[in-house]
Protein backbone atom coordinates (compact mmCIF):
# COMPACT_ATOMS: atom_id res chain seq x y z
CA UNK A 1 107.87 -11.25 -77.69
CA UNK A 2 107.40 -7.68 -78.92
CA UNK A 3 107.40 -5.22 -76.33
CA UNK A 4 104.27 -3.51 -76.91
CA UNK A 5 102.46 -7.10 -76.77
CA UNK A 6 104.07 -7.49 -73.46
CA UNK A 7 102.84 -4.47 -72.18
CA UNK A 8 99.14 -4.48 -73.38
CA UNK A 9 99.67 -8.01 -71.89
CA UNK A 10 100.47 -6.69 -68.44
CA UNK A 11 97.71 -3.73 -68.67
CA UNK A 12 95.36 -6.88 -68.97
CA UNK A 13 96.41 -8.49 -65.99
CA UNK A 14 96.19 -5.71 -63.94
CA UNK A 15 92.55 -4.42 -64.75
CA UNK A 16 91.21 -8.37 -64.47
CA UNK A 17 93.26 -8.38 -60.94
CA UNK A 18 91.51 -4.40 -59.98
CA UNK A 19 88.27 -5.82 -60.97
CA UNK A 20 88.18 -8.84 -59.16
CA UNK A 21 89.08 -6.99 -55.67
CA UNK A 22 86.55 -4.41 -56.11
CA UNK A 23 84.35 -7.42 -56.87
CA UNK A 24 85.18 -8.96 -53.40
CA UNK A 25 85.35 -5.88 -51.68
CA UNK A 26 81.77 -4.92 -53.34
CA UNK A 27 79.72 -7.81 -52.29
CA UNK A 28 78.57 -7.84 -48.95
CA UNK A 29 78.87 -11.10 -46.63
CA UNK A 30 75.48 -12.97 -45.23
CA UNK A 31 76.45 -11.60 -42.10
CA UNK A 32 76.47 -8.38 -42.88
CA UNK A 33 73.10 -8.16 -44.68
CA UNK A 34 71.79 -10.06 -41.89
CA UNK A 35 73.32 -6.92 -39.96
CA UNK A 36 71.91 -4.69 -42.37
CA UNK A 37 68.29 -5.93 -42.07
CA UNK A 38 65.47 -3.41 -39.70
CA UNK A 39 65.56 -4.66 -36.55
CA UNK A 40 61.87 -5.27 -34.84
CA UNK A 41 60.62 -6.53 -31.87
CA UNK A 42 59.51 -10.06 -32.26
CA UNK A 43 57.14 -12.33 -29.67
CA UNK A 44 55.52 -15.35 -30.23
CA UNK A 45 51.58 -15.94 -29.72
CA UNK A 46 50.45 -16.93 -26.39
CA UNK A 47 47.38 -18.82 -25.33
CA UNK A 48 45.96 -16.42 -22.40
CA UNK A 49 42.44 -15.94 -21.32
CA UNK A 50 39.99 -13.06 -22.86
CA UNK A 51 36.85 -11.50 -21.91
CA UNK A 52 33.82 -9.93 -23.82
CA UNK A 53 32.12 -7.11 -21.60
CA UNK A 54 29.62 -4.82 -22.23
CA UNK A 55 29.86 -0.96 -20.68
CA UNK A 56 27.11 0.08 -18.65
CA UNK A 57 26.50 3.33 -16.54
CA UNK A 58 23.70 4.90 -14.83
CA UNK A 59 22.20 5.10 -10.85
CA UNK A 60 21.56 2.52 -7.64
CA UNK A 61 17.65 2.29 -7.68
CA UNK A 62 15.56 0.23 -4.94
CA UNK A 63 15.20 -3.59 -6.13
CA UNK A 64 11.37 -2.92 -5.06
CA UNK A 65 10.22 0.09 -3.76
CA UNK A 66 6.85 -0.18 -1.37
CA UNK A 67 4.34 2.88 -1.35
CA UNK A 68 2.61 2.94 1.88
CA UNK A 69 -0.81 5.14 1.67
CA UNK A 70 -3.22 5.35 4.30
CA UNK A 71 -6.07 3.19 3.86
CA UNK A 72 -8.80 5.73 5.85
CA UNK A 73 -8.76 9.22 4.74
CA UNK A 74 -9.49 12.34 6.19
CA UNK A 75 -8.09 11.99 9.89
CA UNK A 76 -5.51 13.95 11.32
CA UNK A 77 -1.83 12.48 12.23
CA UNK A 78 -1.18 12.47 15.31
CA UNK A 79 2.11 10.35 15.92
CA UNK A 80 5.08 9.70 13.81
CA UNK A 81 7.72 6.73 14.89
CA UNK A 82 9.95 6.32 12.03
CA UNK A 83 12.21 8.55 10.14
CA UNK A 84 13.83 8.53 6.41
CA UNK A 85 16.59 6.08 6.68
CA UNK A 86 15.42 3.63 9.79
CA UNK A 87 14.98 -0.10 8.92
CA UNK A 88 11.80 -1.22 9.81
CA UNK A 89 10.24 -4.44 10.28
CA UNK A 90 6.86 -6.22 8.30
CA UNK A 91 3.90 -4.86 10.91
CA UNK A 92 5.92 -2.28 12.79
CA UNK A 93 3.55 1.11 13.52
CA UNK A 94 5.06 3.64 11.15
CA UNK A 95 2.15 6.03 12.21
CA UNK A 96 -0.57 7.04 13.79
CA UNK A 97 -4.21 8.43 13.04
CA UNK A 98 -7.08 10.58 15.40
CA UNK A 99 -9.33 7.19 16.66
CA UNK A 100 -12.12 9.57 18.45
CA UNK A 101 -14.24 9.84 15.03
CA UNK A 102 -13.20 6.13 14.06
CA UNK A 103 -13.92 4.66 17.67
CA UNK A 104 -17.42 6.40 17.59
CA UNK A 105 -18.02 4.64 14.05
CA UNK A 106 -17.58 1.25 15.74
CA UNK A 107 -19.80 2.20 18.48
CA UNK A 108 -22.59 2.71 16.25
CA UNK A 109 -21.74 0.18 14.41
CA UNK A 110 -21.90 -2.62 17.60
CA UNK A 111 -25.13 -1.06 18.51
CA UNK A 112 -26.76 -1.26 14.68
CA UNK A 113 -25.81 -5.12 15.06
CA UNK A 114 -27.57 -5.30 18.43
CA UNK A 115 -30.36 -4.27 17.53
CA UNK A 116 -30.18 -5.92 14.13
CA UNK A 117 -29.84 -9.15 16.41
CA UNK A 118 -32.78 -8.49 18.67
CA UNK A 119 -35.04 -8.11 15.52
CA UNK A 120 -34.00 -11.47 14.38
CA UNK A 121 -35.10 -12.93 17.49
CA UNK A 122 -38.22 -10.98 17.40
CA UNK A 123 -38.97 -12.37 13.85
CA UNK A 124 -38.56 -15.67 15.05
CA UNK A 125 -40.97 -14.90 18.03
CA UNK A 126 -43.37 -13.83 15.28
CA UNK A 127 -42.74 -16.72 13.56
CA UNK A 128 -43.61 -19.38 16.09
CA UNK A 129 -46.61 -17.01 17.62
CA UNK A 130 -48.11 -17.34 13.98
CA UNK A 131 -47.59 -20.48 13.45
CA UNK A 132 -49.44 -21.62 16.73
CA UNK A 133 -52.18 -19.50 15.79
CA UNK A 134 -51.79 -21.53 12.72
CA UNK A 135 -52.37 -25.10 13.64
CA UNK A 136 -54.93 -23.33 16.02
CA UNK A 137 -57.32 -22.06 13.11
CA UNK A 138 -56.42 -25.49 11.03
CA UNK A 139 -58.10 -27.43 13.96
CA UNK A 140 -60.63 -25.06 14.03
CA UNK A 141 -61.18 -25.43 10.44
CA UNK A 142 -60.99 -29.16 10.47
CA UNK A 143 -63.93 -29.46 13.37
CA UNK A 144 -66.32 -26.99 11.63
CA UNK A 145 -65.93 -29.38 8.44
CA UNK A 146 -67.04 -32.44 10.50
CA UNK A 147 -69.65 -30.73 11.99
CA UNK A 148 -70.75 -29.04 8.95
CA UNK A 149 -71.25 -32.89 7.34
CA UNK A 150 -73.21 -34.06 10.22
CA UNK A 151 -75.87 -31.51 9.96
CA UNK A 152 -74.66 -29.79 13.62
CA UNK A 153 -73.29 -26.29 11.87
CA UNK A 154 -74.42 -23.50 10.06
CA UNK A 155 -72.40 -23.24 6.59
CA UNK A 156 -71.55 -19.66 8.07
CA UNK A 157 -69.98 -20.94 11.24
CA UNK A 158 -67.90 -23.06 8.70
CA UNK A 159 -67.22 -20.08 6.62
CA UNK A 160 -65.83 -18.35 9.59
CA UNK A 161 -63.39 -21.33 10.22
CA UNK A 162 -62.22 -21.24 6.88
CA UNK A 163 -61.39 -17.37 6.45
CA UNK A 164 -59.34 -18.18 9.77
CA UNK A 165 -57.34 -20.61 8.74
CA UNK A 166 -56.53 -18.46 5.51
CA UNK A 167 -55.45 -15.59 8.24
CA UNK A 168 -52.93 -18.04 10.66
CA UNK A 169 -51.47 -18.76 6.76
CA UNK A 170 -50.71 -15.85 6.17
CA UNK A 171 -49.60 -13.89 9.26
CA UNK A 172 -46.99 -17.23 9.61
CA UNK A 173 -46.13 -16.69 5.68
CA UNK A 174 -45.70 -12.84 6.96
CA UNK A 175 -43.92 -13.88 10.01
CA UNK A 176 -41.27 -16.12 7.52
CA UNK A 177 -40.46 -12.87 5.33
CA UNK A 178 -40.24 -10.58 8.25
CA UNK A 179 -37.28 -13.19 9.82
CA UNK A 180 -35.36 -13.28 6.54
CA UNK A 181 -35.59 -8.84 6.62
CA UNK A 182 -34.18 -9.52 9.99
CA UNK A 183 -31.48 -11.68 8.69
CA UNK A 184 -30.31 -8.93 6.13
CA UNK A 185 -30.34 -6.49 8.18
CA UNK A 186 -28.22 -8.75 10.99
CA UNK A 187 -25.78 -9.11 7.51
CA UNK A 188 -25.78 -5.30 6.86
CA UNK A 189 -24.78 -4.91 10.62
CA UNK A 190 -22.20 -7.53 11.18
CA UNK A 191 -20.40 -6.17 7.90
CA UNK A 192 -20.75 -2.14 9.36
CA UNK A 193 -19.20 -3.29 12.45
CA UNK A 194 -16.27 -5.32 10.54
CA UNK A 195 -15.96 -2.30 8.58
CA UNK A 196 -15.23 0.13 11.55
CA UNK A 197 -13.22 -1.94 13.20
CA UNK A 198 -10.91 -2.30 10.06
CA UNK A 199 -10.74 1.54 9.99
CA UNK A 200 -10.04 1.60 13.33
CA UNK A 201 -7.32 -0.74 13.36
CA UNK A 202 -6.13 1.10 10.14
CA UNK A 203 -5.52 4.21 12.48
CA UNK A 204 -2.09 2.69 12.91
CA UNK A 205 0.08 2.81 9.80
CA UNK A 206 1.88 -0.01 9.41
CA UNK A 207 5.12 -1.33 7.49
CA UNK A 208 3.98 -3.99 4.84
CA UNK A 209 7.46 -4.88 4.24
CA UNK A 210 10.46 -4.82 5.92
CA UNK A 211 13.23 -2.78 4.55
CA UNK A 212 14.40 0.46 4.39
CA UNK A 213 12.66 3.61 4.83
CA UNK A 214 13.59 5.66 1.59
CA UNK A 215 11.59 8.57 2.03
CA UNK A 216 8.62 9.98 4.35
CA UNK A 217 5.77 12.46 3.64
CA UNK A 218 3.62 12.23 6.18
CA UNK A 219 3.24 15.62 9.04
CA UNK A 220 2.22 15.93 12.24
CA UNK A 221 -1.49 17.56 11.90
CA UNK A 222 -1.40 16.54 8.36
CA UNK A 223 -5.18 14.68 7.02
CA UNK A 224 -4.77 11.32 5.74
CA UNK A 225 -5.27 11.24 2.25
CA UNK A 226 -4.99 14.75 1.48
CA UNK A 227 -2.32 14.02 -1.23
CA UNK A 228 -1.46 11.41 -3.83
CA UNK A 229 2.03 10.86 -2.58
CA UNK A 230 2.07 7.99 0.12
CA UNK A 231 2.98 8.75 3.92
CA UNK A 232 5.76 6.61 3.63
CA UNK A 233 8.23 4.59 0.98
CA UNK A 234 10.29 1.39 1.73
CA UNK A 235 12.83 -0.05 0.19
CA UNK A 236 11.71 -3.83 0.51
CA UNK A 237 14.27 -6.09 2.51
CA UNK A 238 16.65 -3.19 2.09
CA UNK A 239 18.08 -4.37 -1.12
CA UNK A 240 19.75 -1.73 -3.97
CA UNK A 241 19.97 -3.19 -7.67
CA UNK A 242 22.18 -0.83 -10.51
CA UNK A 243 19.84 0.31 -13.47
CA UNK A 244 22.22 1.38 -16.15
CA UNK A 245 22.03 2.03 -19.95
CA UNK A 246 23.38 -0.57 -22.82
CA UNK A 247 23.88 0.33 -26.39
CA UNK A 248 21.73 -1.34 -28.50
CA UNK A 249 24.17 -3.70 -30.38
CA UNK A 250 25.10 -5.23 -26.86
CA UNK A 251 21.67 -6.56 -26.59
CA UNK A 252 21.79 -9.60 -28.05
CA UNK A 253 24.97 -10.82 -26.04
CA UNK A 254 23.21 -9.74 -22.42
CA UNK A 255 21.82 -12.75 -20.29
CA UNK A 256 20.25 -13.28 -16.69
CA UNK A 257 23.02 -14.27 -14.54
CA UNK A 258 25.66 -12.73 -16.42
CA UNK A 259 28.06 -11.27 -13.95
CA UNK A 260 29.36 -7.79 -13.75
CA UNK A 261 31.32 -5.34 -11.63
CA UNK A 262 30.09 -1.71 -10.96
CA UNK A 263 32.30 0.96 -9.50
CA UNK A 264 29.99 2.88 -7.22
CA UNK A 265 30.72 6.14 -6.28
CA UNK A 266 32.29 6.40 -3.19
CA UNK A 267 32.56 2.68 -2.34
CA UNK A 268 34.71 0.96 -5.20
CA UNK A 269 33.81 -2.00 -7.13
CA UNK A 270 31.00 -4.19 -6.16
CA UNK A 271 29.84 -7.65 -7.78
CA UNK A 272 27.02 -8.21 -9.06
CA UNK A 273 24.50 -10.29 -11.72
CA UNK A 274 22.17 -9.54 -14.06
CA UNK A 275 18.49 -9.55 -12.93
CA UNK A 276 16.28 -8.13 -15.96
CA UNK A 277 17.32 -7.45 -19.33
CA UNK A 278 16.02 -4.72 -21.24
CA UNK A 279 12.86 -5.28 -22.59
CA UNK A 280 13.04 -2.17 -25.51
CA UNK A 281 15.13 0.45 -26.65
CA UNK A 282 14.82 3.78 -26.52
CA UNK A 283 13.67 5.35 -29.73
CA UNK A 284 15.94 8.67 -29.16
CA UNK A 285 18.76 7.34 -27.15
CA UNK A 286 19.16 3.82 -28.63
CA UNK A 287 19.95 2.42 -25.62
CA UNK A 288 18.40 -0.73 -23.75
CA UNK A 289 17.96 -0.32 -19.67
CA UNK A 290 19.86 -3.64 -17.66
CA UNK A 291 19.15 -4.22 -14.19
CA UNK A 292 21.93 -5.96 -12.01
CA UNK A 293 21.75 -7.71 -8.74
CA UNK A 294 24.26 -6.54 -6.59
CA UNK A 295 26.26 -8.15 -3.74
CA UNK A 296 24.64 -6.21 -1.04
CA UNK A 297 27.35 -3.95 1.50
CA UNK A 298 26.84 -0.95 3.52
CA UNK A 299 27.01 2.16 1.75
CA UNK A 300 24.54 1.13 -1.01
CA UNK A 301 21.70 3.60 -1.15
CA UNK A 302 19.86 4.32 -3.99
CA UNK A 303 20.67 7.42 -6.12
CA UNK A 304 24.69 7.16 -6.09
CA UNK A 305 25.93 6.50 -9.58
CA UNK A 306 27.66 3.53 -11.01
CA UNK A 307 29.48 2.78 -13.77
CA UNK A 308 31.12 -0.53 -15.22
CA UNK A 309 30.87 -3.74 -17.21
CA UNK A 310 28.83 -6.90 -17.70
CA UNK A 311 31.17 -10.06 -18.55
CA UNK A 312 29.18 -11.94 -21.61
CA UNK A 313 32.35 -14.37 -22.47
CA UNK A 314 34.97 -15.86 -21.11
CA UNK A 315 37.43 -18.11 -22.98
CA UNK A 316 41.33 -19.13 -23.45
CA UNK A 317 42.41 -18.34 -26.97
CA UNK A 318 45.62 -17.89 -29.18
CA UNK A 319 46.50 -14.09 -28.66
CA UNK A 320 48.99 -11.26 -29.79
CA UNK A 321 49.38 -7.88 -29.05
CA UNK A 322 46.85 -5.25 -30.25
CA UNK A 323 49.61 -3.61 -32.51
CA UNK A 324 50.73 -6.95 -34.07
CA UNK A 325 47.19 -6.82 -35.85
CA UNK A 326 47.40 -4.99 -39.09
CA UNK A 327 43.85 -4.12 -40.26
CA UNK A 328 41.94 -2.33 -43.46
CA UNK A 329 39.08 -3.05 -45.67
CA UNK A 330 41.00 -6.71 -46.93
CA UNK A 331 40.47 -7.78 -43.40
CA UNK A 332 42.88 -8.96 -40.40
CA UNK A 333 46.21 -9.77 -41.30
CA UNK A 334 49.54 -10.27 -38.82
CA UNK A 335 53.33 -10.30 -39.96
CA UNK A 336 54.56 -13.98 -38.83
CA UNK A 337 58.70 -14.01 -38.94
CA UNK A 338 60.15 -17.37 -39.95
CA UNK A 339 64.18 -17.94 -39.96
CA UNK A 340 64.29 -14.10 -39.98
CA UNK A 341 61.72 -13.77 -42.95
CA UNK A 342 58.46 -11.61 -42.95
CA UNK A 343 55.46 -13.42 -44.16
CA UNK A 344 52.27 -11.07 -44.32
CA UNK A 345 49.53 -14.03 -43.11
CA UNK A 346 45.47 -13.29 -42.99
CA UNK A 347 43.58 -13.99 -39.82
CA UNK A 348 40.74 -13.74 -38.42
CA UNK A 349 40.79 -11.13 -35.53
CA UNK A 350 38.28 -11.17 -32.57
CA UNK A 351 38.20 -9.60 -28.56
CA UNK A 352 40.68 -6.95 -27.39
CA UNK A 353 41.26 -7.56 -23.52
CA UNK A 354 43.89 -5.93 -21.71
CA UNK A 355 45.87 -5.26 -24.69
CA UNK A 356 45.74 -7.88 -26.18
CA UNK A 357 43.96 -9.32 -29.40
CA UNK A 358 42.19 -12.70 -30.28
CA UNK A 359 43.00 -14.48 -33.12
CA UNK A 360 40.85 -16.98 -33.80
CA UNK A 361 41.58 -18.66 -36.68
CA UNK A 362 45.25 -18.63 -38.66
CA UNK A 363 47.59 -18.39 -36.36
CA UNK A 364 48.91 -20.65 -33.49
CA UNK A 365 50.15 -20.39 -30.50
CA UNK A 366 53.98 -20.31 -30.03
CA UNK A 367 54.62 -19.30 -33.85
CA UNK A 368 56.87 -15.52 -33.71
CA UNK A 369 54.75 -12.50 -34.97
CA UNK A 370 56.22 -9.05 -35.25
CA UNK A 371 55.09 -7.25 -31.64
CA UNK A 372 54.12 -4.00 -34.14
CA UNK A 373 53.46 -4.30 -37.19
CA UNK A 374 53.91 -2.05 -40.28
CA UNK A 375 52.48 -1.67 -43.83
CA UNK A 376 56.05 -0.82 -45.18
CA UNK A 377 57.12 -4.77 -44.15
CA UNK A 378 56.15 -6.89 -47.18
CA UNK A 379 56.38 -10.77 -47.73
CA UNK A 380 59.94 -11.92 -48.01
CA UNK A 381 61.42 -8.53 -46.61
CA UNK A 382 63.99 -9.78 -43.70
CA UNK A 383 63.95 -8.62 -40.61
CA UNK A 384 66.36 -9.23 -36.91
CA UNK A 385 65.32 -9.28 -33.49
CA UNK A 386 64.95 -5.70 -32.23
CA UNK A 387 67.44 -7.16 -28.61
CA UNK A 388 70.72 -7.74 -31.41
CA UNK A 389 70.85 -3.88 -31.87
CA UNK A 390 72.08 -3.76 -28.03
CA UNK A 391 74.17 -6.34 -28.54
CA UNK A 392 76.26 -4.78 -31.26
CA UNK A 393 76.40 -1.67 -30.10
CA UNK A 394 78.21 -3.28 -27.05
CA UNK A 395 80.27 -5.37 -29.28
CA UNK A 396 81.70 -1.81 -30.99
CA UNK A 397 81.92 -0.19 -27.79
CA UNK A 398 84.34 -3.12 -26.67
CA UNK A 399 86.05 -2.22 -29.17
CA UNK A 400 86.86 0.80 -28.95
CA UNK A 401 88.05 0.54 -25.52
């Protein structure tokens, strides 16, 4: 063979040979694109509990608040017995009122009925005087007639007998009205005397309730009635509710009986329900006004504010991390890793409790999700647990050692 064939021959050979090394040199192995891959911290869904709550802030108010007024007016005070802040009990004497004006009142008043009384019994003395007289002048009347037909009496002795008997009528007729004046009168006079003795027993203020005395008004020397603002105010059996604001869009989620916890200033967290929900909404604010019922504990006094949440749901659900959510105007979407392989999956996203998110339809529980996930991780990118960086990096410090 010539030797210039033999030598292109052997050029040949050695290229193929260069080629195919770089080739194998060139090509990385599975493992090492598996190595090669982002690494990301992976978790798997988890059934766990989450709750829908409602923020709510505002001030303890009395659950009823009692105005007690004075029911006679224009009598000095004379004693007071209770101070802002004592608990007082339904009838206790808050008060006192001057009685000398009110105790003469009744004294007139008992005598107006006595002699109202003794006029009824005169009418009735009337009454049966006239009708004596009466049956006297019918009798008379009666014997004139007789005579009159047997030819013994004068028609003007029987005249006589007749305007008589039309007299006795009517004095007794008389008599009759005058006992049913007396009557109304003895009414008049029994409802005078009820009516002083009401004011005087009204000379004590009393407690209508019992509860707590919020706030007091009333001054020694002070007139009863003078102002609009009552003597006293009670807090009725002593009970504090929360009155705080809702947004409007929470509205339609609040219930009666829903429960919530308030953090009170000064005391901590107390329980609580709700009592009323808001009736309207503010026009300005947009905001709704929610009573609660609160677990009652010293401390509570109306006034302090409170601030905290009203529990509307509770439920066990499939959930993921907040970050794991990915979300824009397509919707809810979370990157599910399968045999190290993202897949970009839509889902339907509800509560965030305690950072964590619902999902509440497409995913289930137990499937691996990436713990954060990223717009620049498409379907079909690969990815490695985020724990297998450690791992080599203490396989290469081995190593080195």
């Amino acid at each position: 063979m010539p030797p210039v064939f033999l030598r292109l021959l052997s050029t040949i050979l050695f290229v193929s040979l260069g080629t195919v090394l770089w080739a194998e040199e060139a090509a990385p192995s599975a493992d090492t694109a598996a190595q090669a891959a982002p690494a990301v911290t992976i978790v798997a869904a988890e059934t766990a509990e989450v709750q829908a709550r409602v923020p709510t802030s505002g001030s303890l108010v009395a659950w009823r608040e009692v105005q007690v007024h004075p029911q006679v007016a224009g009598y000095e005070i004379t004693e007071i017995l209770v101070e802002a802040g004592d608990s007082v009990e339904k009838g206790q004497v808050l008060a006192r009122l001057s009685t000398d004006t009110l105790s003469a009142q009744l004294e007139q008043a008992e005598a107006e009925y006595a002699r109202a009384e003794a006029g009824v019994d005169q009418a009735r003395s009337t009454i049966d005087s006239t009708q004596a007289l009466l049956t006297q002048a019918v009798a008379a009347l009666e014997r004139a007639q007789r005579l009159r037909q047997g030819g013994t009496a004068s028609q003007s002795t029987l005249d006589d007998a007749i305007a008589a008997e039309a007299n006795a009528r009517g004095q007794a007729a008389s008599a009759t009205g005058g006992l049913s004046v007396a009557q109304a009168a003895l009414g008049q006079a029994v409802a005078a005397r009820r009516i002083a003795r009401l004011n005087l027993d009204r000379a004590d203020i009393i407690a209508p309730v019992s509860g707590f005395v919020s706030a007091r008004t009333a001054e020694l020397g002070g007139l009863s009635g003078g102002s609009t603002d009552p003597l006293f105010s009670i807090i009725e059996d002593s009970r504090v509710e929360f009155a705080g604001d809702v947004i409007e869009t929470a509205l339609p989620a609040l219930q009666v009986g829903a429960p919530a916890t308030i953090r009170v200033a000064g005391l901590g967290e107390v329980t609580g329900k709700v009592r009323l929900v808001p009736a309207a909404v503010d026009p300005v604010t947009r905001l709704g006004f929610v009573r609660i019922e609160l677990e009652q504990k010293p401390g509570l006094r109306a006034g302090l504010f409170g601030y905290g949440w009203v529990t509307t749901a509770v439920r066990d659900a499939v959930t993921v991390p907040v970050a794991a959510v990915l979300s824009d105007g397509d919707g809810d979407r979370v990157q599910v890793v399968k045999n190290g392989v993202i897949e970009t999956r839509p889902v339907e996203a509800g509560l965030i409790w305690q950072g964590r998110r619902e999902i509440v339809d497409g995913l289930a529980a137990g499937e691996d999700i990436v713990a954060r996930a990223g717009a620049f991780f498409r379907t079909g990118d690969q990815v490695r647990r985020a724990e297998a960086v450690a791992a080599d990096d203490a396989v290469e410090q081995a190593a080195e050692q």
